[in-house]
Protein backbone atom coordinates (compact mmCIF):
# COMPACT_ATOMS: atom_id res chain seq x y z
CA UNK A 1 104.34 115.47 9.32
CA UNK A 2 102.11 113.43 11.81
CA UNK A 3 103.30 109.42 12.03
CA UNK A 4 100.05 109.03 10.41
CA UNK A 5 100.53 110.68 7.35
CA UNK A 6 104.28 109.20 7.38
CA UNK A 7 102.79 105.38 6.87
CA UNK A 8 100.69 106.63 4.46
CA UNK A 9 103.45 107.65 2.19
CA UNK A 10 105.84 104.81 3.16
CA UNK A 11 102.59 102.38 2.44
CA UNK A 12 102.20 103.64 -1.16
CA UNK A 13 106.08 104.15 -1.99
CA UNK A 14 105.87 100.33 -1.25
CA UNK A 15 102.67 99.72 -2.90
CA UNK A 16 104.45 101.70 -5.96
CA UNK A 17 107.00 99.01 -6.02
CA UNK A 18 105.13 96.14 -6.08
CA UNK A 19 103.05 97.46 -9.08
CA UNK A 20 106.22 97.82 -10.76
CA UNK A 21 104.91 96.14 -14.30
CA UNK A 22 106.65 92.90 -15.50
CA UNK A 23 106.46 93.12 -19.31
CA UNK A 24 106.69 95.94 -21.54
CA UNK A 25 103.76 95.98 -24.24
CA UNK A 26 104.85 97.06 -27.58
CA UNK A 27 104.14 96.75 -31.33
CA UNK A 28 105.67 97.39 -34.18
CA UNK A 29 104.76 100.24 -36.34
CA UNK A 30 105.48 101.37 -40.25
CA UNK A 31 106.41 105.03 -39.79
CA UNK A 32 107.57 107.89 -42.53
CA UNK A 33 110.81 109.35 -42.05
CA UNK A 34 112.57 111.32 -44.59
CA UNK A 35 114.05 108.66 -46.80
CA UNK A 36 111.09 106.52 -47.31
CA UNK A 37 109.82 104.55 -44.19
CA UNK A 38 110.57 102.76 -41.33
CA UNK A 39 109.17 99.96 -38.88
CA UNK A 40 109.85 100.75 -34.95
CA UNK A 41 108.34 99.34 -31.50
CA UNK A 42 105.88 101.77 -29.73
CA UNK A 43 105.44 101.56 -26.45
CA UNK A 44 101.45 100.60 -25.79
CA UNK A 45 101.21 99.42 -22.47
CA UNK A 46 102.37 97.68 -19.33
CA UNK A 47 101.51 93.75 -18.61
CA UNK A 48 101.99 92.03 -14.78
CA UNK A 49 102.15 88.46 -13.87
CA UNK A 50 98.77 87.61 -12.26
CA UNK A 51 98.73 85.17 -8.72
CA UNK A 52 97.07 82.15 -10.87
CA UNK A 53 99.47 82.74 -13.71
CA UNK A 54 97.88 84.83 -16.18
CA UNK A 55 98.96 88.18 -17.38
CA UNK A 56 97.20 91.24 -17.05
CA UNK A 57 97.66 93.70 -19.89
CA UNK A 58 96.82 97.31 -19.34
CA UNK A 59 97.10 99.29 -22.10
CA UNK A 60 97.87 103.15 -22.45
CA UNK A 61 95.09 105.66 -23.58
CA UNK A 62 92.57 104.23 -26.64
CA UNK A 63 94.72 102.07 -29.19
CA UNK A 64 93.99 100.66 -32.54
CA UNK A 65 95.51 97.33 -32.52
CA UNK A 66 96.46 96.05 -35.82
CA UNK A 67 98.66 92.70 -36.05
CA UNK A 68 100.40 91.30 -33.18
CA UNK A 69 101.69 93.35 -30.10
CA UNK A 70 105.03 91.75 -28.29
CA UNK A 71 105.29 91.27 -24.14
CA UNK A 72 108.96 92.63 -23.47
CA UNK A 73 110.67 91.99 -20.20
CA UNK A 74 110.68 94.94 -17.93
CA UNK A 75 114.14 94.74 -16.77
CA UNK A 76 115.10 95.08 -20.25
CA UNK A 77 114.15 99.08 -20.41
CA UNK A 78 116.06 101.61 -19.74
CA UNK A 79 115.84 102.95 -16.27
């Protein structure tokens, strides 16, 4: 691998890191199970701290939001 191509990699491995997201954007969610139904969180996206204090929220694929959606603290998920 040419040193080139090697800082390339290390450069995105960090850039990777530091786009790491912050919060966890879910929602809960009335679903049928066998016994009737049952309200659970969905995953729906990924929020990061902005430099000027806002929060960027990027969610995943096309969503129908109904109701509210929760901001969940990314250290809180499972790894």
């Amino acid at each position: 691998m040419s040193e080139e191509n090697t800082q390339t990699t290390e450069q995105n491995a960090s850039d990777n890191e530091k786009n790491q997201p912050d919060f966890i954007v879910k929602q809960y969610r009335i679903v049928r199970v066998e016994d009737g139904l049952k309200k659970r969180k969905e995953q729906i996206g990924a929020a990061w701290n902005g430099a000027k204090g806002e929060i960027c929220i990027r969610l995943s694929g096309k969503q129908v939001i109904e109701g509210d959606i929760y901001l969940f603290p990314s250290l809180d998920e499972p790894a």
